[in-house]
N, C-alpha and C. Protein backbone atom coordinates (compact mmCIF):
# COMPACT_ATOMS: atom_id res chain seq x y z
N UNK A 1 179.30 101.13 -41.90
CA UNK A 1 179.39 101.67 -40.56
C UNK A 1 178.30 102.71 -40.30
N UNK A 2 177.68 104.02 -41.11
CA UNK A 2 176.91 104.49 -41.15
C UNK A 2 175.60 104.01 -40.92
N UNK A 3 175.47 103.06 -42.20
CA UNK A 3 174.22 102.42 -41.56
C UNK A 3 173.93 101.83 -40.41
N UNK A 4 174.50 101.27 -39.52
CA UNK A 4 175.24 100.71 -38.55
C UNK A 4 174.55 101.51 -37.31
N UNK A 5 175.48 102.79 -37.40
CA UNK A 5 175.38 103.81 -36.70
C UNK A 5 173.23 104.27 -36.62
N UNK A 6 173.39 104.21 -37.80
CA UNK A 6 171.58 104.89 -37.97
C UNK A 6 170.52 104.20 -37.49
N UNK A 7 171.27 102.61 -37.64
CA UNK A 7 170.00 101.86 -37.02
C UNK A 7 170.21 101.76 -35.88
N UNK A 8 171.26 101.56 -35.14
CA UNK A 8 171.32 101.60 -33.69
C UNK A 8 170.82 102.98 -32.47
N UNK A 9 171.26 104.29 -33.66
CA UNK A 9 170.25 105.52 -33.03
C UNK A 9 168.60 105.35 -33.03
N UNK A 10 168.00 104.84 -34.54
CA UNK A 10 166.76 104.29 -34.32
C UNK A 10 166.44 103.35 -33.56
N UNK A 11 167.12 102.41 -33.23
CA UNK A 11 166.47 101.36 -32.44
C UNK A 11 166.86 102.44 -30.65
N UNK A 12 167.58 102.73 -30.86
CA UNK A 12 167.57 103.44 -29.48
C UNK A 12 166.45 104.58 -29.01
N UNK A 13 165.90 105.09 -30.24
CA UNK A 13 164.65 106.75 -29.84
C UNK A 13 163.53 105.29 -30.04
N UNK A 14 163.54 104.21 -30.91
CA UNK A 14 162.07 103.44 -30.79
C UNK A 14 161.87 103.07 -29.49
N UNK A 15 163.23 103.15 -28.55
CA UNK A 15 162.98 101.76 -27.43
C UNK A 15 162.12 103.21 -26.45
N UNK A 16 163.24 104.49 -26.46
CA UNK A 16 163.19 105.59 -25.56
C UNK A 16 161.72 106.15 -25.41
N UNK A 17 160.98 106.08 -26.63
CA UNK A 17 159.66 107.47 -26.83
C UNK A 17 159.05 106.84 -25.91
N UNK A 18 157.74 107.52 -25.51
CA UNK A 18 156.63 106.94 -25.30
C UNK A 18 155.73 107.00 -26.38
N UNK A 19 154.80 105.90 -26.56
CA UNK A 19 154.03 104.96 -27.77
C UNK A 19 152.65 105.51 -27.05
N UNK A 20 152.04 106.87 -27.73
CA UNK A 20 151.05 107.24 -27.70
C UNK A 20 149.66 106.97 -28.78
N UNK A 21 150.27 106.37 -29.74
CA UNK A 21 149.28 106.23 -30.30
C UNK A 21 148.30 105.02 -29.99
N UNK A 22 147.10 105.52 -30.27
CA UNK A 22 146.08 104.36 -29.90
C UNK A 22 145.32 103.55 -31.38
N UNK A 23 145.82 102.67 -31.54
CA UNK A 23 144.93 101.78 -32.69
C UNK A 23 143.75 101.54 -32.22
N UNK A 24 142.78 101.61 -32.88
CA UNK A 24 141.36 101.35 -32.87
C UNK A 24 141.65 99.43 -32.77
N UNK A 25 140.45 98.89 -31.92
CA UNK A 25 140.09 98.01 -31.86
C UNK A 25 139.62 97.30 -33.37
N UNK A 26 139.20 97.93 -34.30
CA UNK A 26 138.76 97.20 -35.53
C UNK A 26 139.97 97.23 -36.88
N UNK A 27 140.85 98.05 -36.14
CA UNK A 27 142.31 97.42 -36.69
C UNK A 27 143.03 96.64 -36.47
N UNK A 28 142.60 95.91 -35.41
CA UNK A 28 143.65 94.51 -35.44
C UNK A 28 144.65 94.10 -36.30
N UNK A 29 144.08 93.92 -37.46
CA UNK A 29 145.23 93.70 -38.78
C UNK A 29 146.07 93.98 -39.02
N UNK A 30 146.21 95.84 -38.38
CA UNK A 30 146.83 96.85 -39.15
C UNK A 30 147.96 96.45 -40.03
N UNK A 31 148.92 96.08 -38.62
CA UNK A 31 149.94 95.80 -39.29
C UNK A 31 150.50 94.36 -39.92
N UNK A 32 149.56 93.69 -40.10
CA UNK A 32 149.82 91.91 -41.21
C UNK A 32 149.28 92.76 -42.56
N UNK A 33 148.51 94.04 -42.75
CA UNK A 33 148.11 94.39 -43.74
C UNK A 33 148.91 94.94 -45.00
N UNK A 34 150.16 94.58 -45.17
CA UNK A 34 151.28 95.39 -45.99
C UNK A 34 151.89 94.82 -46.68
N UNK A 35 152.18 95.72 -47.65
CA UNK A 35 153.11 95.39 -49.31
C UNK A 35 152.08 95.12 -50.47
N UNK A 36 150.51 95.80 -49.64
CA UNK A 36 149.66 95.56 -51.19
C UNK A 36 149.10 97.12 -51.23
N UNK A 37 149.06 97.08 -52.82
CA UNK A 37 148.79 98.50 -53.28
C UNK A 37 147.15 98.63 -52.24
N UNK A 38 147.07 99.80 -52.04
CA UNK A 38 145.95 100.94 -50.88
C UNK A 38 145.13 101.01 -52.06
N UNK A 39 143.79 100.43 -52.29
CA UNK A 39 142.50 100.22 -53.23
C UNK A 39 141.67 101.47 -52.38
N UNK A 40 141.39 102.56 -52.78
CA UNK A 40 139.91 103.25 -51.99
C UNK A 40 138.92 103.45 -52.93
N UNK A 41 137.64 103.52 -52.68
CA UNK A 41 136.94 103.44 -53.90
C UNK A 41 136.80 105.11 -54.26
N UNK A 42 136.62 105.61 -55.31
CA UNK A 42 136.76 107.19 -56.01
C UNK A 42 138.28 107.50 -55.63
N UNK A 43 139.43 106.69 -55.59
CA UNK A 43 140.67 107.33 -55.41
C UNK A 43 141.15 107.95 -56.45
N UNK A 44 141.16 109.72 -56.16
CA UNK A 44 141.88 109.76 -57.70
C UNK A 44 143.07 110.59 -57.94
N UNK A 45 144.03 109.96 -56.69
CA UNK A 45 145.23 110.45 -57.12
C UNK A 45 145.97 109.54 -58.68
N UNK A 46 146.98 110.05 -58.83
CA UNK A 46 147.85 109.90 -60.06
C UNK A 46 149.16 109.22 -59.78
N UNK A 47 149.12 108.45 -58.22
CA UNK A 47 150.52 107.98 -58.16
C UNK A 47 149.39 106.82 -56.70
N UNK A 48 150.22 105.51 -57.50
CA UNK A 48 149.40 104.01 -57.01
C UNK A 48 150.13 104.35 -55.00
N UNK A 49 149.35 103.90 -54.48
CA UNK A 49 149.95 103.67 -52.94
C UNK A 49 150.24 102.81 -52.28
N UNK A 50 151.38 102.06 -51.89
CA UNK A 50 151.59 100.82 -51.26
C UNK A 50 151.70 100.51 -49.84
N UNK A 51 150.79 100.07 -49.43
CA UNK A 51 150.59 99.73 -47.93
C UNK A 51 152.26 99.50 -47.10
N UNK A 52 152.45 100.07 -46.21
CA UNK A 52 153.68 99.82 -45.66
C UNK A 52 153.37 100.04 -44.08
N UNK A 53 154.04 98.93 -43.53
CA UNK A 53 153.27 98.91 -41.88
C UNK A 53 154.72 99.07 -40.94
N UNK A 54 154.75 100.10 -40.69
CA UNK A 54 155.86 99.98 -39.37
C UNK A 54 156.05 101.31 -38.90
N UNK A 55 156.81 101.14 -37.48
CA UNK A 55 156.98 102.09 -36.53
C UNK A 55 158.22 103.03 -37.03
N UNK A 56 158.28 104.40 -36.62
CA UNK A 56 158.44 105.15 -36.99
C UNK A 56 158.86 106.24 -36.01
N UNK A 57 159.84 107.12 -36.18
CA UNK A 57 160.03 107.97 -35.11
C UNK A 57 159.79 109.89 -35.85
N UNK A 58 158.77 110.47 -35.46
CA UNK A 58 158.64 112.06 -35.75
C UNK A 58 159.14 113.04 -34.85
N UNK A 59 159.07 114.14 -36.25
CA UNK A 59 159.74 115.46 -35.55
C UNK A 59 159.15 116.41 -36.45
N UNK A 60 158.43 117.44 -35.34
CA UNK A 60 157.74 118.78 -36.01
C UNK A 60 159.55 119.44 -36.82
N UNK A 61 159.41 119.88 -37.31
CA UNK A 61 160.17 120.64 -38.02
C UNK A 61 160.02 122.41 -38.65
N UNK A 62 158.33 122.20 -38.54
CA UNK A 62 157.80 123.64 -39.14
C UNK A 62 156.35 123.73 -38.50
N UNK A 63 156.35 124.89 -38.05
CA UNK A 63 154.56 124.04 -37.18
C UNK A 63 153.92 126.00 -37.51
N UNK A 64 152.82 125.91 -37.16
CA UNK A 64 152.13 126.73 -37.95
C UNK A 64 152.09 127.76 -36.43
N UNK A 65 151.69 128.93 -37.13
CA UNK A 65 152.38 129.87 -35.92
C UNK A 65 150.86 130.07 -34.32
N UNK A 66 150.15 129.41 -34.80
CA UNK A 66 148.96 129.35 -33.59
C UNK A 66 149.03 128.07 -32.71
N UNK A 67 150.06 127.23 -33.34
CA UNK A 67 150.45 126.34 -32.71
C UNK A 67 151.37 125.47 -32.22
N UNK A 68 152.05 126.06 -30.87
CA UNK A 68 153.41 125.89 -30.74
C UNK A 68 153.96 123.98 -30.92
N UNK A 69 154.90 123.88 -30.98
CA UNK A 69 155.04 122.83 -31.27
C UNK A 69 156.79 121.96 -30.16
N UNK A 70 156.65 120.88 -29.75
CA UNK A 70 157.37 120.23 -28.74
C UNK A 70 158.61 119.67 -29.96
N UNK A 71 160.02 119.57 -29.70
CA UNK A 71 160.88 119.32 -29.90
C UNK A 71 160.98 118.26 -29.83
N UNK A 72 160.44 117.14 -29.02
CA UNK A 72 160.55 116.24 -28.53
C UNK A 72 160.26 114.95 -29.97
N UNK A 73 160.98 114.25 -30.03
CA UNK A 73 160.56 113.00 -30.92
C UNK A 73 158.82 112.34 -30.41
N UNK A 74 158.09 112.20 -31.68
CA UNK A 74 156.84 111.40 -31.35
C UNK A 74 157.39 109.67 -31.82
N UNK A 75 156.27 108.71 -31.79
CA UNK A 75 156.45 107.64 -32.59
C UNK A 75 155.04 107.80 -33.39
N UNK A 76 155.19 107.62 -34.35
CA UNK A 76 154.20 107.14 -35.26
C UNK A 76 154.55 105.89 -36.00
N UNK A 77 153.02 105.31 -36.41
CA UNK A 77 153.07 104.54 -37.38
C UNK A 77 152.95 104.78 -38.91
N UNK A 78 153.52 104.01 -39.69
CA UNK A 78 152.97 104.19 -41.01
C UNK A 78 151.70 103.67 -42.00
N UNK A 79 151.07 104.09 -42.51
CA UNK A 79 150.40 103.53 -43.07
C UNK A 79 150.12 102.95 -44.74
N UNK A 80 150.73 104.03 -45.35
CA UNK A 80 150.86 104.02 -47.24
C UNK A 80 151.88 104.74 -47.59
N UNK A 81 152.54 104.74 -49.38
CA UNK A 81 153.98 105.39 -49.31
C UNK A 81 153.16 105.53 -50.61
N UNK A 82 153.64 106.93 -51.84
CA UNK A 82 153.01 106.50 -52.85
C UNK A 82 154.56 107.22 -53.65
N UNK A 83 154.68 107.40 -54.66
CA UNK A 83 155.93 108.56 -55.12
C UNK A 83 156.02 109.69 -54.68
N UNK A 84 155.21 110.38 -54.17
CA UNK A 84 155.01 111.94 -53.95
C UNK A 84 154.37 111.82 -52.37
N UNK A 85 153.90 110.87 -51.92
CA UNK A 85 153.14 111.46 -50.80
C UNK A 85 153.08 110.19 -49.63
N UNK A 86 152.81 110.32 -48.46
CA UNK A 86 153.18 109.26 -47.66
C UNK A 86 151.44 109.43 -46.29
N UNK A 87 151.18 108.49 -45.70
CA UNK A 87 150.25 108.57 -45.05
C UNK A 87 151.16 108.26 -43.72
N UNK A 88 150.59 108.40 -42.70
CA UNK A 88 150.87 107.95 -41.67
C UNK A 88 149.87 107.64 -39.76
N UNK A 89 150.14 107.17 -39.07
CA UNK A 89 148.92 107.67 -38.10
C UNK A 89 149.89 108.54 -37.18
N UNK A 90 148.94 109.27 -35.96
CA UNK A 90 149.81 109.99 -35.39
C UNK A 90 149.43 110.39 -34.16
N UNK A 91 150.21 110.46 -32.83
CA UNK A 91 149.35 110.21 -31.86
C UNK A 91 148.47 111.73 -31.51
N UNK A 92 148.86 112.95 -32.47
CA UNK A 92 148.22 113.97 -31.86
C UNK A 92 147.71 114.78 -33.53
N UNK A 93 146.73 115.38 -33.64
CA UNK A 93 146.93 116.26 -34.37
C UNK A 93 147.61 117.00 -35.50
N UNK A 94 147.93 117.32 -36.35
CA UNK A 94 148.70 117.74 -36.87
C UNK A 94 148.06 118.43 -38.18
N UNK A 95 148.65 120.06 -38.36
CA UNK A 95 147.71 120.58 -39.00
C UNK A 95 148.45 120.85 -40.77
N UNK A 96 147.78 121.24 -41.83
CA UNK A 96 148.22 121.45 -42.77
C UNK A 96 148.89 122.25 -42.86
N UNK A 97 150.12 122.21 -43.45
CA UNK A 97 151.15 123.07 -43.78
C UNK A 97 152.18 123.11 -43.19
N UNK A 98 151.69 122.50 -41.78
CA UNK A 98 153.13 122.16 -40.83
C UNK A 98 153.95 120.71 -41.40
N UNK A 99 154.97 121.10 -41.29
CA UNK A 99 156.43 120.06 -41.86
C UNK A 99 157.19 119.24 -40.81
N UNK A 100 156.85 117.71 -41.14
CA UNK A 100 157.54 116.90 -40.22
C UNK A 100 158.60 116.39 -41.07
N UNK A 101 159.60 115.69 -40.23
CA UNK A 101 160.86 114.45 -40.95
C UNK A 101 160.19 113.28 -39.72
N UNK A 102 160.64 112.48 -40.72
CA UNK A 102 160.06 111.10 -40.04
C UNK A 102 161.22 110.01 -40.54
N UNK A 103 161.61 109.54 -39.35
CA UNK A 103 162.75 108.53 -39.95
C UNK A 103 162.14 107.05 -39.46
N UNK A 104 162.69 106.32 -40.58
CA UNK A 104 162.02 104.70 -40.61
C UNK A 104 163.74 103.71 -40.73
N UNK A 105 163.12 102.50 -40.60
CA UNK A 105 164.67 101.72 -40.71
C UNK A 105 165.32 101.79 -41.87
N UNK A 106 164.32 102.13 -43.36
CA UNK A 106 165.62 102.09 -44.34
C UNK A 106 165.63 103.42 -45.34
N UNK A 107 165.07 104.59 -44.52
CA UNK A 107 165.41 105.95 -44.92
C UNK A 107 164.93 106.89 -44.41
N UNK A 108 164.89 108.05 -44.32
CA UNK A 108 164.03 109.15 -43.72
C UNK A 108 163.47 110.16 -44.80
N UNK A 109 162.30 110.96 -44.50
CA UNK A 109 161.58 111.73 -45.19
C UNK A 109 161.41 113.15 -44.31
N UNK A 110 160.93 113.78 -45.02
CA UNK A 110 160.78 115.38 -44.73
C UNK A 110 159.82 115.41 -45.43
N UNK A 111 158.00 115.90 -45.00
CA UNK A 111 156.65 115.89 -45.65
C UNK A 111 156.14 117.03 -45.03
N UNK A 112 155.49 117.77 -46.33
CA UNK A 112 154.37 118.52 -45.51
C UNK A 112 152.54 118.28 -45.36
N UNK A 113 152.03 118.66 -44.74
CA UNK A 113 151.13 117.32 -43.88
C UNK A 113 150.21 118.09 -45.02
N UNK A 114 149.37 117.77 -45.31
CA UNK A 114 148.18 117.92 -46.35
C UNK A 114 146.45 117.98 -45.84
N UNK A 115 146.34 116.82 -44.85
CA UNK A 115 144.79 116.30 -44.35
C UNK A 115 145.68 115.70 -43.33
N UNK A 116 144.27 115.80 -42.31
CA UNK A 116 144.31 115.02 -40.94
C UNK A 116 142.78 114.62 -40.63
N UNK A 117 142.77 113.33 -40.45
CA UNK A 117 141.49 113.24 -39.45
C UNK A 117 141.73 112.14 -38.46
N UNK A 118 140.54 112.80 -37.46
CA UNK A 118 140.72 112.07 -36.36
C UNK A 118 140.03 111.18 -36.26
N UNK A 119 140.65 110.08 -35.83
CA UNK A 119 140.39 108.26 -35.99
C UNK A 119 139.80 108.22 -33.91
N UNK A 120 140.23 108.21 -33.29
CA UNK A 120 139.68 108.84 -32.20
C UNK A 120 140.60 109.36 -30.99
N UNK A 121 141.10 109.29 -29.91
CA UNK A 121 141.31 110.94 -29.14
C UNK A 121 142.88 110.84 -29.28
N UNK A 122 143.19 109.85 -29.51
CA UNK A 122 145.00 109.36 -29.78
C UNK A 122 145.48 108.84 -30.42
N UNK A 123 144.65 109.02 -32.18
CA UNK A 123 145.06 108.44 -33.11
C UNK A 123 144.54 109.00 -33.88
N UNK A 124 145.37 109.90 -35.01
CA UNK A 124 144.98 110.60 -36.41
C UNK A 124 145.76 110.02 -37.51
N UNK A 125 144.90 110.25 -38.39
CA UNK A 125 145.43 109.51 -39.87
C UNK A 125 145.69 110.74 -40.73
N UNK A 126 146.95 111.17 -40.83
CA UNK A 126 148.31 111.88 -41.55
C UNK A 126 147.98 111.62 -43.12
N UNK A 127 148.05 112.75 -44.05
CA UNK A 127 148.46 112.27 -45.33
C UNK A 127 148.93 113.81 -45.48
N UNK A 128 150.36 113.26 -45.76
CA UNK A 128 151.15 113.99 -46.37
C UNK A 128 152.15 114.50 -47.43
N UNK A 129 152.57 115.30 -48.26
CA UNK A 129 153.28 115.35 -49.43
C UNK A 129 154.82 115.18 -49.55
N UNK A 130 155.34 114.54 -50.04
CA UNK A 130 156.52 114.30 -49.99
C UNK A 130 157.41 115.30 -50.26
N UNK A 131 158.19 115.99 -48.83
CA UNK A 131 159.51 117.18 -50.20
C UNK A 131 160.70 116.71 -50.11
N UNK A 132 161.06 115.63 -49.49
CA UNK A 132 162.55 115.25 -49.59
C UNK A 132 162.75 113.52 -49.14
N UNK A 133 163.46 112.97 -49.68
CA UNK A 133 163.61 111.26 -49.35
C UNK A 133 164.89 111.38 -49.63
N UNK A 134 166.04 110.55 -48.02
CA UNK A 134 166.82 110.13 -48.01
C UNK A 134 167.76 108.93 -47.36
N UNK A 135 168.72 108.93 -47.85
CA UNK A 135 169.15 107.42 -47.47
C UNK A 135 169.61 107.48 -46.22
N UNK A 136 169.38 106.35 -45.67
CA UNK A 136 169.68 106.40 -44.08
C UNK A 136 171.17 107.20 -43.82
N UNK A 137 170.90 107.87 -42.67
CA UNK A 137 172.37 108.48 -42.21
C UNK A 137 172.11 109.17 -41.25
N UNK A 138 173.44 109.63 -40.15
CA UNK A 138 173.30 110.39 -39.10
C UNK A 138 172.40 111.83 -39.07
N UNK A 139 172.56 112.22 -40.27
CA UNK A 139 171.66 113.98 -40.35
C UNK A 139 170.02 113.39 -40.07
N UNK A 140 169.91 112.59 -40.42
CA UNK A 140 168.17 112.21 -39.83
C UNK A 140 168.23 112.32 -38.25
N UNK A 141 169.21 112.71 -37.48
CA UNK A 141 168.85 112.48 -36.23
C UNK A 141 169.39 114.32 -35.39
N UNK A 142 169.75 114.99 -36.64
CA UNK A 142 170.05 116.39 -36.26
C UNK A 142 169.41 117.21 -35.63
N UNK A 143 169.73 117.78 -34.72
CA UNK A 143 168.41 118.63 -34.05
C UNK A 143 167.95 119.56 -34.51
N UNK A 144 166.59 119.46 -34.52
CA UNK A 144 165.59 120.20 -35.08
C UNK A 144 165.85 121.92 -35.15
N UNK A 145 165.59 122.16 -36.33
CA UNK A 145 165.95 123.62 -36.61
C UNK A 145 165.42 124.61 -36.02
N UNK A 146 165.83 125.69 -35.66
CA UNK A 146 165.77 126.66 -34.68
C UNK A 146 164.10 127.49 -35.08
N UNK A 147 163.99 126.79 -36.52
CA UNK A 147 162.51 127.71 -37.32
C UNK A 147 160.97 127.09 -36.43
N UNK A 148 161.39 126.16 -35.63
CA UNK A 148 159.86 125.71 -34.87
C UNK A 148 159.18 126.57 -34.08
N UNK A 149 157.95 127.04 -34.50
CA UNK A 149 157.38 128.19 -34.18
C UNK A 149 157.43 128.17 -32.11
N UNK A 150 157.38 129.22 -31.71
CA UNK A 150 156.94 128.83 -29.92
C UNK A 150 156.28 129.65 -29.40
């Protein structure tokens, strides 16, 4: 029943957001591109990364104090998952040290953002550190804690 409950709140904020992000034209692929380990050449993290392609619903959670931050659910996409750290795209900005939760169909995460660059004016590529992974349930959809800077 829970699960139940979780996917029907997700499928309800996927239908609701508005879908700001902009894929580049030379991504076409993006998303047929998934379930194979992320090859970069000089990669030298210590934990392999597996391509994972799907939509996604965000929430600032901790935002850095020069930059206030909207309550409001974003959508993002995903891009790589690794043990410790997760990539993602994103339709705005997002700076290091600030802390999102991001819930997907078969769990939600809590990351703090690491690197950002900008892919171009409505689409940034997210890599962030993993501090919490959990199994789907209603608290992924709790309102955001009172600590979001304004």
């Amino acid at each position: 029943m829970l699960a139940v409950d979780y996917q029907a709140k997700l499928e309800q904020l996927l239908q609701s957001i508005s879908w700001n992000v902009q894929i580049p034209e030379a991504w076409s692929g993006f998303f047929e591109d998934t379930g194979r380990p992320a090859v970069f050449a000089d990669d030298q993290r210590h934990n392999q990364r597996i391509k994972i392609r799907t939509a996604g619903i965000m929430w600032f959670e901790k935002s850095i104090p020069i930059r206030p931050r909207t309550t409001d659910p974003l959508g993002i996409y995903t891009r790589d998952f690794s043990r410790k750290g997760a990539g993602f795209l994103s339709p705005c900005e997002i700076y290091p040290e600030e802390e999102i939760r991001i819930v997907l169909p078969t769990f939600w995460v809590q990351v703090r953002v690491a690197r950002a660059r900008r892919i171009n004016s409505r689409c940034y590529e997210i890599g962030a550190v993993l501090l919490l992974q959990h199994e789907p349930d209603l608290n992924a959809f709790e309102s955001i804690r009172s600590q979001v800077s304004t």
